[in-house]
C-alpha atoms as a PDB file:
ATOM      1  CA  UNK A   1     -33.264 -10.702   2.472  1.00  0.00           C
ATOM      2  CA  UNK A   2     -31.753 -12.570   5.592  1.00  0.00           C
ATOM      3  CA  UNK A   3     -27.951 -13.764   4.675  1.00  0.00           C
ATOM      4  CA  UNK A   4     -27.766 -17.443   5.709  1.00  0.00           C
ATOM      5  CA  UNK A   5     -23.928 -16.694   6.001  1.00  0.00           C
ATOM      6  CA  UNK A   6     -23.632 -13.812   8.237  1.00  0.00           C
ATOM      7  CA  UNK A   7     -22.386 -14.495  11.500  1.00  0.00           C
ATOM      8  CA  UNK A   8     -21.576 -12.387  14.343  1.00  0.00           C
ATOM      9  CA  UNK A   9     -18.211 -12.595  16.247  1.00  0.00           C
ATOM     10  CA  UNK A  10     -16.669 -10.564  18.911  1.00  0.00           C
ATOM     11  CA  UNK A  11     -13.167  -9.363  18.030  1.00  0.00           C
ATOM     12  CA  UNK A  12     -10.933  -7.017  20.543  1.00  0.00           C
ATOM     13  CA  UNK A  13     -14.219  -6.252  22.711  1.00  0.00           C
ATOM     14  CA  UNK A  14     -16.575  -4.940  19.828  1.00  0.00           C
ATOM     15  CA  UNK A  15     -19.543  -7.011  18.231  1.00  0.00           C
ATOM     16  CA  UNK A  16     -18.841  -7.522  14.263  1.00  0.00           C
ATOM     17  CA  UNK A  17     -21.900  -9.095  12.103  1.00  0.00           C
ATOM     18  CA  UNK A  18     -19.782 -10.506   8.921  1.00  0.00           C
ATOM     19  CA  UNK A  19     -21.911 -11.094   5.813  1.00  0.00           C
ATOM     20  CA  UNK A  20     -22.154 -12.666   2.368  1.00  0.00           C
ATOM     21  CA  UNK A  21     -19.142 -15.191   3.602  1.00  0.00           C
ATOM     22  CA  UNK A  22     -19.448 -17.115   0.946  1.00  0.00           C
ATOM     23  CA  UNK A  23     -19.469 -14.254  -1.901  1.00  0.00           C
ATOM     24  CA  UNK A  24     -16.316 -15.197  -4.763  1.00  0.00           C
ATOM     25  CA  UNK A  25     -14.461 -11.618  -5.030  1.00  0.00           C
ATOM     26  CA  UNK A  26     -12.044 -13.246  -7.498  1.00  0.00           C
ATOM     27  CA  UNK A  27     -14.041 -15.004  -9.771  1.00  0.00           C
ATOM     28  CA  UNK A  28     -10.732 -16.519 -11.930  1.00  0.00           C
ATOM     29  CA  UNK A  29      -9.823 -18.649  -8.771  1.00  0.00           C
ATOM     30  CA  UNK A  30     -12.866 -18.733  -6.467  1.00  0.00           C
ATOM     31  CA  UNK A  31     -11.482 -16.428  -3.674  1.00  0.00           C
ATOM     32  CA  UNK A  32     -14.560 -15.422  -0.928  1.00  0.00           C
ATOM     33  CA  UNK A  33     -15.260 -12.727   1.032  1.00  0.00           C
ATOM     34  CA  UNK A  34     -14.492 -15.248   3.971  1.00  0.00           C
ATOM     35  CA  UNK A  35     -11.035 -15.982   2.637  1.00  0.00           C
ATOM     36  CA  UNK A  36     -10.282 -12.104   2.654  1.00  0.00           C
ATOM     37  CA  UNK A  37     -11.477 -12.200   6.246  1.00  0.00           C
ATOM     38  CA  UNK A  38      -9.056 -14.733   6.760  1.00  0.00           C
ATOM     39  CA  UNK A  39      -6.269 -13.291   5.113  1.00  0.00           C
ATOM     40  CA  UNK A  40      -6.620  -9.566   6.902  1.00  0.00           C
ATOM     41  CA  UNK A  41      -6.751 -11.627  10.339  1.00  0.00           C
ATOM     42  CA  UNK A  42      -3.817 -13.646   9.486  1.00  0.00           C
ATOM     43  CA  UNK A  43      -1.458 -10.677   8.445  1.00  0.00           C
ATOM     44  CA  UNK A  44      -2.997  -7.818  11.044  1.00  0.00           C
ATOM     45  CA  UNK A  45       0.168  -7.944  13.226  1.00  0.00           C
ATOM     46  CA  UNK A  46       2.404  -7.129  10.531  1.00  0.00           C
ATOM     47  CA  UNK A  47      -0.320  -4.766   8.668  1.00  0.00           C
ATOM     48  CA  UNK A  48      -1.851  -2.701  11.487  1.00  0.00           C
ATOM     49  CA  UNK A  49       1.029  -0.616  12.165  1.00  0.00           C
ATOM     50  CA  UNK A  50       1.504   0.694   8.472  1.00  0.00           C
ATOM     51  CA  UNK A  51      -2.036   1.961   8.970  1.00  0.00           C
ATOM     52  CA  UNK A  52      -1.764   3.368  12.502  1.00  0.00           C
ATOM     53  CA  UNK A  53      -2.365   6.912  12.758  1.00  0.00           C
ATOM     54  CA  UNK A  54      -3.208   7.491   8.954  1.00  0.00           C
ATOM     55  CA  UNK A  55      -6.899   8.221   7.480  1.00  0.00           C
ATOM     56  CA  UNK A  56      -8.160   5.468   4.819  1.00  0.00           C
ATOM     57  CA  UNK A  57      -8.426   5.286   1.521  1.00  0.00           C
ATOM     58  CA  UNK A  58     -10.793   2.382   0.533  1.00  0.00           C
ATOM     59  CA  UNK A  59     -11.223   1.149  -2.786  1.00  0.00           C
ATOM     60  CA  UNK A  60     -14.515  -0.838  -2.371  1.00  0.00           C
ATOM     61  CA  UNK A  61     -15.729  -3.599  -4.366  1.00  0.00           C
ATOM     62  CA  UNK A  62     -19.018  -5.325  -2.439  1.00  0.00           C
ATOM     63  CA  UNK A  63     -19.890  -7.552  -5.207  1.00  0.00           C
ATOM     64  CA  UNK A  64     -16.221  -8.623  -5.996  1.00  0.00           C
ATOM     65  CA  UNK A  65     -13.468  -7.429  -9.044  1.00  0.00           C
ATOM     66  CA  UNK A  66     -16.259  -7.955 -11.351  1.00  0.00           C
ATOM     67  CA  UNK A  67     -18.510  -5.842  -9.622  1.00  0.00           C
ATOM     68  CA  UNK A  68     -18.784  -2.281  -9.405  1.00  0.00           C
ATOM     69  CA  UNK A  69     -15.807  -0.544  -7.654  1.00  0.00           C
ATOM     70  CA  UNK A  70     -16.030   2.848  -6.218  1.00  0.00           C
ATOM     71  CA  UNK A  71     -13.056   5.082  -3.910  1.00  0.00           C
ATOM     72  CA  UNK A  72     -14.491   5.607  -0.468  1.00  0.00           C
ATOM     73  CA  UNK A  73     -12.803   8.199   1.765  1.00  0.00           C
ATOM     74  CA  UNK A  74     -15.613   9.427   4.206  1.00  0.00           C
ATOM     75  CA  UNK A  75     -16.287   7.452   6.916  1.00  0.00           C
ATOM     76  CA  UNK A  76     -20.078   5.374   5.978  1.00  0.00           C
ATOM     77  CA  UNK A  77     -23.609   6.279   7.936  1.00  0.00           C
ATOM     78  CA  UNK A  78     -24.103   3.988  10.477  1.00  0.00           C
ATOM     79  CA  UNK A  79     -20.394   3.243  11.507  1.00  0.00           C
ATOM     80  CA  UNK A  80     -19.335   1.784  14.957  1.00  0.00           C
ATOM     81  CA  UNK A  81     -18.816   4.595  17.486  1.00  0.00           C
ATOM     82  CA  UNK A  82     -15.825   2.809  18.067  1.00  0.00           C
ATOM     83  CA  UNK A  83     -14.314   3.188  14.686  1.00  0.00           C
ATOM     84  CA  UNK A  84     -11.551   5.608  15.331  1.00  0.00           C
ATOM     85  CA  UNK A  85     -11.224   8.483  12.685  1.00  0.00           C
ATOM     86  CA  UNK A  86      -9.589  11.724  11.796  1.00  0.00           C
ATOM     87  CA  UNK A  87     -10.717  14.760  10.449  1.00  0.00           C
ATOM     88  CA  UNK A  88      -9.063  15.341   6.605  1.00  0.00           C
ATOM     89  CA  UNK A  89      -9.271  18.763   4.822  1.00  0.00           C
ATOM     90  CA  UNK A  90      -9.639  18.073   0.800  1.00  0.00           C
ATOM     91  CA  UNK A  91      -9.887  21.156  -1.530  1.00  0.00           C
ATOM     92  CA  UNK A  92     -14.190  21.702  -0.614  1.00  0.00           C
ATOM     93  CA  UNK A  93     -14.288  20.557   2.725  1.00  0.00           C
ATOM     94  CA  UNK A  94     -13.153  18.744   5.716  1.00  0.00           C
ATOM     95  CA  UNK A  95     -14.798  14.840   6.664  1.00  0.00           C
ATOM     96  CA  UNK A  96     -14.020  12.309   8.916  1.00  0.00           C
ATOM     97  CA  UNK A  97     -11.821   9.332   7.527  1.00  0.00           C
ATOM     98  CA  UNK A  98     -11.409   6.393   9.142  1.00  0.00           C
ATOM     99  CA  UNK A  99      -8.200   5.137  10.797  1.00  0.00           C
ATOM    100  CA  UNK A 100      -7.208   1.501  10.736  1.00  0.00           C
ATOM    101  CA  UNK A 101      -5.793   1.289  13.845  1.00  0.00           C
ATOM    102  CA  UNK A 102      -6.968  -2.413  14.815  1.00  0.00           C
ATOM    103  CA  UNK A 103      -8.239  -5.855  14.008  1.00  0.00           C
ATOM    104  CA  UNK A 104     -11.610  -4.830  15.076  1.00  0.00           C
ATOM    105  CA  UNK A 105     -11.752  -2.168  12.284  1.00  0.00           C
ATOM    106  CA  UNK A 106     -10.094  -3.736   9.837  1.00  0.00           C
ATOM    107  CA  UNK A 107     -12.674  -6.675   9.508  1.00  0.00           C
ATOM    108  CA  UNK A 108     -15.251  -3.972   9.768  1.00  0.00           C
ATOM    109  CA  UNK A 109     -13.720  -2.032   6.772  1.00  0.00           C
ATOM    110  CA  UNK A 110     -12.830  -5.622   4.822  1.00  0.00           C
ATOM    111  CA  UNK A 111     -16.604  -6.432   5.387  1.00  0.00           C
ATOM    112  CA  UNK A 112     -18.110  -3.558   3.798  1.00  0.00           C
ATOM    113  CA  UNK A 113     -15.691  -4.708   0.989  1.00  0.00           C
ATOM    114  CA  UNK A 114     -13.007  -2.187   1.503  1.00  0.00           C
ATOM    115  CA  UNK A 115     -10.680  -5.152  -0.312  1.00  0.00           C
ATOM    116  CA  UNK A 116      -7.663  -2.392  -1.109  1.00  0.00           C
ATOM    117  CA  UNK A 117      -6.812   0.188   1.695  1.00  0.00           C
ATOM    118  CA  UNK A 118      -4.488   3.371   0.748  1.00  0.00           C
ATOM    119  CA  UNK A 119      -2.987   5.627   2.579  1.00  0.00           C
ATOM    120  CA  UNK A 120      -0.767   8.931   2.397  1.00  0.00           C
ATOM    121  CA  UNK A 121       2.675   9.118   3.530  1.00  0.00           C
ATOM    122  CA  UNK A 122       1.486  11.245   6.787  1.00  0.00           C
ATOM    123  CA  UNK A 123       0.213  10.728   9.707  1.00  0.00           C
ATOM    124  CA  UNK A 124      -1.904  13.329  12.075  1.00  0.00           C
ATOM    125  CA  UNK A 125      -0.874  16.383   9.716  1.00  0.00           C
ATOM    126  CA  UNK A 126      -0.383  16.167   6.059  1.00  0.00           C
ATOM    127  CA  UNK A 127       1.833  19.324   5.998  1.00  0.00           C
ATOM    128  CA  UNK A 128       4.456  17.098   7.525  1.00  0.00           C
ATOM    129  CA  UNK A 129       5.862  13.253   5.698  1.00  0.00           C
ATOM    130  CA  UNK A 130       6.572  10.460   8.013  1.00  0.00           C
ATOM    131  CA  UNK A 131       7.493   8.838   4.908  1.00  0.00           C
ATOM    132  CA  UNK A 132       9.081   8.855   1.298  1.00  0.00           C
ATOM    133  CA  UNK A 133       7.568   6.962  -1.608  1.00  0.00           C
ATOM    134  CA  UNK A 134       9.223   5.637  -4.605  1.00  0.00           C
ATOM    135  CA  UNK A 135       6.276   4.468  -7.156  1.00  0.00           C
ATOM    136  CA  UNK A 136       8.597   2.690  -9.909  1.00  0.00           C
ATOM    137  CA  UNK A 137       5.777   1.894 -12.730  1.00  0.00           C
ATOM    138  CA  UNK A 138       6.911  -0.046 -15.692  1.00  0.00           C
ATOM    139  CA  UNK A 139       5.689   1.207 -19.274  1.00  0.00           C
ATOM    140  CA  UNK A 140       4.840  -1.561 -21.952  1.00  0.00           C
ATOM    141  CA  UNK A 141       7.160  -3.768 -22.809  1.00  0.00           C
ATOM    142  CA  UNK A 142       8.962  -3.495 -19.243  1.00  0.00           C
ATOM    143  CA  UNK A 143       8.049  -4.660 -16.097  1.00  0.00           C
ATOM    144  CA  UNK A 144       9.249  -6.133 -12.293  1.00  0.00           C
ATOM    145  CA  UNK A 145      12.980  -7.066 -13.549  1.00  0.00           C
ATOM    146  CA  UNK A 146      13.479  -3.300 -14.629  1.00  0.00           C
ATOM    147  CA  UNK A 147      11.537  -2.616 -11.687  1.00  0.00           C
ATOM    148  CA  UNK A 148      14.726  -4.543  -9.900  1.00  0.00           C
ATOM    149  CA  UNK A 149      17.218  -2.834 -11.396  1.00  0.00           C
ATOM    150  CA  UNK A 150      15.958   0.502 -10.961  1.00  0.00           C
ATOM    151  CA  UNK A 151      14.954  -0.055  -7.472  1.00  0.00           C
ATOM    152  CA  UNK A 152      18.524  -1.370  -6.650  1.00  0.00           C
ATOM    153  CA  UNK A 153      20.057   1.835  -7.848  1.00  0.00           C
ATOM    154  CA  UNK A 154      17.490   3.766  -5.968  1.00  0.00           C
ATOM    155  CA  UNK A 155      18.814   2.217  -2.935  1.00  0.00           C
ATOM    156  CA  UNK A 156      22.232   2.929  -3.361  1.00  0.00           C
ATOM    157  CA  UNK A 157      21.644   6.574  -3.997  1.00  0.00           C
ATOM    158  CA  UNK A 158      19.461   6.771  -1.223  1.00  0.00           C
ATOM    159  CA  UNK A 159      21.908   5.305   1.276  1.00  0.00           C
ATOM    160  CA  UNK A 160      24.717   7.939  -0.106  1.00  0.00           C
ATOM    161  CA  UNK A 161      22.069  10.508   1.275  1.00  0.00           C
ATOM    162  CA  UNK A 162      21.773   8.540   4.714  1.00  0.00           C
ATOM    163  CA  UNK A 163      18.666   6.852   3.961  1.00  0.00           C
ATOM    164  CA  UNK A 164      17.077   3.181   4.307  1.00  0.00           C
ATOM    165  CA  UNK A 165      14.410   2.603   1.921  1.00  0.00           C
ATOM    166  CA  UNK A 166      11.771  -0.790   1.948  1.00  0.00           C
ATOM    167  CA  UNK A 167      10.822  -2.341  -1.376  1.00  0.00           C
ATOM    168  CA  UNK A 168       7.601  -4.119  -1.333  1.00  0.00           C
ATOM    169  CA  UNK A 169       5.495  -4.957  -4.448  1.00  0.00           C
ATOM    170  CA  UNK A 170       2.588  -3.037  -5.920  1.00  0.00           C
ATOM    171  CA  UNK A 171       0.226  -5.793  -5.810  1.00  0.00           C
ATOM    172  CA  UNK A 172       1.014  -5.465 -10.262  1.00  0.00           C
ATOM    173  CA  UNK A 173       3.883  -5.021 -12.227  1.00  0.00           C
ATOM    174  CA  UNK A 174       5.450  -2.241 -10.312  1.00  0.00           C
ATOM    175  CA  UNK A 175       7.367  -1.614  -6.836  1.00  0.00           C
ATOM    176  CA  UNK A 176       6.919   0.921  -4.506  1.00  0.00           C
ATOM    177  CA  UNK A 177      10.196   2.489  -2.329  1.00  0.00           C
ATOM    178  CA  UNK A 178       9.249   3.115   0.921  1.00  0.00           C
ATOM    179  CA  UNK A 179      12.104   5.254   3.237  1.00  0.00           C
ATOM    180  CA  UNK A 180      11.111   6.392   7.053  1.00  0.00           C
ATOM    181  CA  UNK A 181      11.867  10.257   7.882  1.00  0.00           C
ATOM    182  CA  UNK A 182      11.676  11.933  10.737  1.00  0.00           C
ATOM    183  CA  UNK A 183       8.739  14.418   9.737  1.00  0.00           C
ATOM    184  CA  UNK A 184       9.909  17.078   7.439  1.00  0.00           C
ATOM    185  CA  UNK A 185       7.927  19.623   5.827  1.00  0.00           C
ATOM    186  CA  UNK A 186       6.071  17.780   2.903  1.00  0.00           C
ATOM    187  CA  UNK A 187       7.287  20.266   0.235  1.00  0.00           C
ATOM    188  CA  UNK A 188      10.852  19.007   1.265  1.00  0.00           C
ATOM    189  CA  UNK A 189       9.971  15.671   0.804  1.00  0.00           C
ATOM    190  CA  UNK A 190       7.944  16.317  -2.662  1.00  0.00           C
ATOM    191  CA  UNK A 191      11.608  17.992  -4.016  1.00  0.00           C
ATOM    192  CA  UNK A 192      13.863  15.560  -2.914  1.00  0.00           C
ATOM    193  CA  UNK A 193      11.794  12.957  -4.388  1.00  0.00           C
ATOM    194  CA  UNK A 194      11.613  14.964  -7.991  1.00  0.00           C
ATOM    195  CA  UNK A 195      15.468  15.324  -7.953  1.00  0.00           C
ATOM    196  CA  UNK A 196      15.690  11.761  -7.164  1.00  0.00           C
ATOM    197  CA  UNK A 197      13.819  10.888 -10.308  1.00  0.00           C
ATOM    198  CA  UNK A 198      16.221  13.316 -12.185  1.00  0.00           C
ATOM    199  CA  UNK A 199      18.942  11.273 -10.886  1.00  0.00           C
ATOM    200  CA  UNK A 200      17.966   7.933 -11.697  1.00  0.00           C
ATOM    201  CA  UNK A 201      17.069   9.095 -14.978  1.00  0.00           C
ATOM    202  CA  UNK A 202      20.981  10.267 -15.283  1.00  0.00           C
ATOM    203  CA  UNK A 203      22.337   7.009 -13.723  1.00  0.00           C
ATOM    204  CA  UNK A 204      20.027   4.870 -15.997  1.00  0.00           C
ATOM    205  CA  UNK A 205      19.121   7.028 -19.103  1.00  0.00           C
ATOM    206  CA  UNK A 206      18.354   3.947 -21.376  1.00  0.00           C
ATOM    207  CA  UNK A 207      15.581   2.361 -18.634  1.00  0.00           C
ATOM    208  CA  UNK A 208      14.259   5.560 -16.562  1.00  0.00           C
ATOM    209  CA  UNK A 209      11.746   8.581 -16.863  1.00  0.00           C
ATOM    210  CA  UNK A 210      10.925  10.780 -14.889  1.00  0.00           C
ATOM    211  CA  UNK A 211       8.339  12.844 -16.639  1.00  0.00           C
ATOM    212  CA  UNK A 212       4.370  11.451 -16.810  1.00  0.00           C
ATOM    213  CA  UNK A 213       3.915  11.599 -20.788  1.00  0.00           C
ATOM    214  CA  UNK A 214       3.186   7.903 -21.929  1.00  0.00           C
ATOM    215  CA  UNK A 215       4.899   8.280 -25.214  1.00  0.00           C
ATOM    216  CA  UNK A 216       7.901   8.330 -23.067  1.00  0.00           C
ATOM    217  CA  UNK A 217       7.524   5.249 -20.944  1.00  0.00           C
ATOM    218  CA  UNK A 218       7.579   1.769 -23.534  1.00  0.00           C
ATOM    219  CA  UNK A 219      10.023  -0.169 -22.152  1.00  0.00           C
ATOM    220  CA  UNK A 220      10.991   1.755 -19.388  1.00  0.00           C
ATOM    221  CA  UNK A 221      10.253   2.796 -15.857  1.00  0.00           C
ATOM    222  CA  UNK A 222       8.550   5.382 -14.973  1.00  0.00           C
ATOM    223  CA  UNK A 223       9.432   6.941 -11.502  1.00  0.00           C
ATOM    224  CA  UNK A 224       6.653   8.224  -9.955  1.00  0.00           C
ATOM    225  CA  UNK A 225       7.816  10.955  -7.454  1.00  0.00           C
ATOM    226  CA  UNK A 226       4.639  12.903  -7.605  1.00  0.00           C
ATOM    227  CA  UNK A 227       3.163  10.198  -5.017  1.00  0.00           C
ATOM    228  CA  UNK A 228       4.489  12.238  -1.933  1.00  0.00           C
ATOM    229  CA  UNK A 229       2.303  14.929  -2.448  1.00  0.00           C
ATOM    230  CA  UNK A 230      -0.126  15.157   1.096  1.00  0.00           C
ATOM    231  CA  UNK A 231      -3.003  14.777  -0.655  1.00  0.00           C
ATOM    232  CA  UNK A 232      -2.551  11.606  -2.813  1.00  0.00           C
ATOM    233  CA  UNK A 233      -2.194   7.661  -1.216  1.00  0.00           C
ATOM    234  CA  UNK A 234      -0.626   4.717  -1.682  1.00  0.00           C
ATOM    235  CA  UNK A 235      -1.524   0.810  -1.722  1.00  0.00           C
ATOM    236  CA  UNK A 236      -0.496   0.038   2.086  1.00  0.00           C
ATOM    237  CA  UNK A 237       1.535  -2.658   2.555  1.00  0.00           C
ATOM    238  CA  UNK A 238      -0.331  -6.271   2.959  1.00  0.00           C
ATOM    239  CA  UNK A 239      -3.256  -4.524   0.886  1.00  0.00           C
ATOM    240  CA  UNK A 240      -5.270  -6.611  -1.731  1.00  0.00           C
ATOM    241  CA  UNK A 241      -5.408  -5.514  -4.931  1.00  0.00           C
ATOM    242  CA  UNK A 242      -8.144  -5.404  -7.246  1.00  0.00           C
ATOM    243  CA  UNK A 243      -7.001  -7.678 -10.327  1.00  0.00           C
ATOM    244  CA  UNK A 244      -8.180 -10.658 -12.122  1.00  0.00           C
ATOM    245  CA  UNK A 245      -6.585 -13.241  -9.691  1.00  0.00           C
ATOM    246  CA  UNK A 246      -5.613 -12.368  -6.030  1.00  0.00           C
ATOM    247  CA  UNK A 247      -2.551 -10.323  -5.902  1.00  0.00           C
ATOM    248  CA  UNK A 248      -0.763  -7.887  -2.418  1.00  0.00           C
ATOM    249  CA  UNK A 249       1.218  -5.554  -1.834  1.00  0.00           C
ATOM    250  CA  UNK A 250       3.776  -7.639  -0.692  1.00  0.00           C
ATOM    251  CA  UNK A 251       6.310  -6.370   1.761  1.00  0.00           C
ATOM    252  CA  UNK A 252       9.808  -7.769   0.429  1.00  0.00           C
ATOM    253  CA  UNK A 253      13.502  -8.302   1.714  1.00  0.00           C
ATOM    254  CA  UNK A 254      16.163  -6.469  -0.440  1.00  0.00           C
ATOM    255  CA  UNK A 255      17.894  -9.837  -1.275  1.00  0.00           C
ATOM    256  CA  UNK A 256      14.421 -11.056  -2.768  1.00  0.00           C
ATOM    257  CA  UNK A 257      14.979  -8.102  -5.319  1.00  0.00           C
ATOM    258  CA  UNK A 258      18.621  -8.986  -6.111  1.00  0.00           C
ATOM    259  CA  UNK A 259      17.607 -12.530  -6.723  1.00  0.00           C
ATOM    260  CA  UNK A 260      15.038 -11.973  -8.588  1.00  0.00           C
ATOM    261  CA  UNK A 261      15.231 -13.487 -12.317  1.00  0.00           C
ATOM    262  CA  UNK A 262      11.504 -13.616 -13.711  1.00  0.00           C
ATOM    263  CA  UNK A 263       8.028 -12.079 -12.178  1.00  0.00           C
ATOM    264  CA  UNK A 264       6.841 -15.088 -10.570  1.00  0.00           C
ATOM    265  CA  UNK A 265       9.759 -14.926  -8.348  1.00  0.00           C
ATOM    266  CA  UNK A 266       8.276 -11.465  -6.415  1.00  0.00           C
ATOM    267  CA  UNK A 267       4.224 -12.540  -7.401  1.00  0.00           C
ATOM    268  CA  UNK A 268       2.741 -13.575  -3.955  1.00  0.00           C
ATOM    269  CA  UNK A 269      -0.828 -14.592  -3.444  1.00  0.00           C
ATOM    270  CA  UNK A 270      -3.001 -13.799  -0.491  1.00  0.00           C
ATOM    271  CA  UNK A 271      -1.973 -17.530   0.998  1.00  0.00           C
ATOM    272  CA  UNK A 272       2.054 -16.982   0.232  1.00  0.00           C
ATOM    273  CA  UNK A 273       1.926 -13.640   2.538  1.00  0.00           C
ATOM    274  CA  UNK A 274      -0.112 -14.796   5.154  1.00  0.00           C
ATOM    275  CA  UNK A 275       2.137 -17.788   4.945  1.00  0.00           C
ATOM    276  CA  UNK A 276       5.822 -15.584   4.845  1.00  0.00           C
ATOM    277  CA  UNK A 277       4.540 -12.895   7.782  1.00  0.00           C
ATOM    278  CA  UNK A 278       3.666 -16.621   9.979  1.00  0.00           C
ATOM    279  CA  UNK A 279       7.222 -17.755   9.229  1.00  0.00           C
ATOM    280  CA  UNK A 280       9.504 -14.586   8.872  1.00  0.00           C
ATOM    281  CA  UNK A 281       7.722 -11.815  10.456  1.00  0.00           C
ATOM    282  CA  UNK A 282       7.242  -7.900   8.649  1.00  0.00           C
ATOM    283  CA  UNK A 283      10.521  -7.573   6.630  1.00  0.00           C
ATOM    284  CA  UNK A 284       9.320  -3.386   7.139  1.00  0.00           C
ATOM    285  CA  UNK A 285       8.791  -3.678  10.690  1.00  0.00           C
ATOM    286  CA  UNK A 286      11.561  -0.901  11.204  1.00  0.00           C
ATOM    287  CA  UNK A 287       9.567   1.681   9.351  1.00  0.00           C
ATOM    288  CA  UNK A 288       7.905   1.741  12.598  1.00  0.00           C
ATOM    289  CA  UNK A 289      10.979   2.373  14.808  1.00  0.00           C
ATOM    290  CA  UNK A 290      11.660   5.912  15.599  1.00  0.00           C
ATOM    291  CA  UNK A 291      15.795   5.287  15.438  1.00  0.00           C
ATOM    292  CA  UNK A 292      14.775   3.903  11.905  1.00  0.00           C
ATOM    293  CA  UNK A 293      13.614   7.680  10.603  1.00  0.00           C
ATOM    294  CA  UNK A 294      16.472   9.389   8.372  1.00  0.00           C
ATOM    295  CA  UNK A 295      16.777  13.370   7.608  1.00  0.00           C
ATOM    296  CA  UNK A 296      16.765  14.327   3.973  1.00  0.00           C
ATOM    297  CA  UNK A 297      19.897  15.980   2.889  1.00  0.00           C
ATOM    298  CA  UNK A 298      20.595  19.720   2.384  1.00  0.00           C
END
């Protein structure tokens, strides 16, 4: 059946057909596949290098959050010769992921319906971290204020060990910690982050755990350091999410968190962060400077 929507546009020197433009992926608010095109161009500057150098993770949902959703990590039949990827062992076998290194392949991926991209905390080799992750994930009856607090106290126990960490939302309820290193072995990174939990859970006993048993976890946050492991990804930064209404990843500013005295004040549609990267910039464009990587402790 011929798409009466589906154009085709040239982006960065490569020929893109986009189709089903006018498909709603969020049927609560009437968000298209068009407006997620729209979105992905508008924050690509500030997105792009998160991505660079890191194989994909796509959580696809062609028909919208409705639809049928399904984790896509090999790179489709058919693809562009010119979408770059990079070979990934798993436990069975090795396959070609893709790399979203550029606009071009971005809209390609967001086309196919790739809405949320993942990615680990490695780049090139996963026996060695680029990056830290903090997954702070609030249990029932808790939520982004505890997330705050918690993520505040991270950050001062992280800068006692000489490291800068970037809060950005999970897209949900949570926050994720992001701190640049300067490529340690990924077992080093895996422990530091586990005795960071421990620590957290000593500084803050009445609002942290650090273990993964739910019974533990109403009311408090749950500090997920098991994230840094090489073979598991996180929400990218500037990523859709998959939930009822439009909801990112949003990249934040440490004061945003200190400010911050009810949800709504860190709960950014597609149109706010498009909007706040056109204004202000990437608030984590230094997890892409070198100078910026710190050396865990001990």
């Amino acid at each position: 059946m011929t798409d009466p929507t589906a154009t085709v546009t040239e982006v960065a020197g490569h020929r893109l057909r986009l189709t089903h433009l006018d498909r709603v992926l969020y049927p609560g608010t009437g968000f298209t596949k068009a407006a997620m095109l729209r979105y992905y161009t508008a924050v690509a500057p500030a997105m792009l290098p998160h991505l660079a150098g890191r194989p994909a993770s796509f959580l696809r949902l062609p028909e919208g959050v409705t639809g049928q959703q399904f984790w896509a990590k090999r790179v489709p039949p058919g693809s562009p010769a010119w979408v770059p990827r990079l070979p990934v062992t798993h436990r069975q076998e090795t396959m070609p992921q893709v790399v979203v290194g550029d606009l071009p392949t971005l809209l390609w991926a967001a086309n196919l319906g790739c809405l949320e991209i993942h990615v680990p905390q490695w780049r090139g080799r996963p026996d060695t971290h680029d990056r830290l992750i903090i997954d702070l994930d609030p249990g029932e009856g808790a939520g982004l204020l505890e997330c705050c607090v918690v993520a505040l106290t991270a950050r001062k126990l992280l800068a006692a060990d000489g490291l800068t960490a970037f809060p950005k939302t999970t897209g949900s309820k949570g926050l994720h910690l992001t701190v640049p290193l300067a490529d340690p072995p990924a077992d080093q990174v895996s422990a530091y982050a586990r005795k960071l939990a421990r620590r957290l859970r000593r500084a803050l006993p009445d609002l942290v755990v650090d273990q993964m048993a739910k019974q533990l976890r109403p009311g408090r946050v749950f500090v997920d350091w098991s994230q840094n492991n090489s073979a598991k990804t996180t929400a990218a930064a500037y990523s859709l999410r998959a939930r009822p209404e439009p909801a990112v990843s949003a990249p934040l500013d440490w004061s945003e968190l200190a400010a911050c005295r009810r949800p709504e004040d860190l709960t950014f549609t597609p149109e706010d962060v498009a909007e706040r990267v056109t204004e202000h910039g990437d608030p984590h464009a230094a997890l892409a400077d070198p100078d910026a990587a710190g050396t865990l402790p001990g």
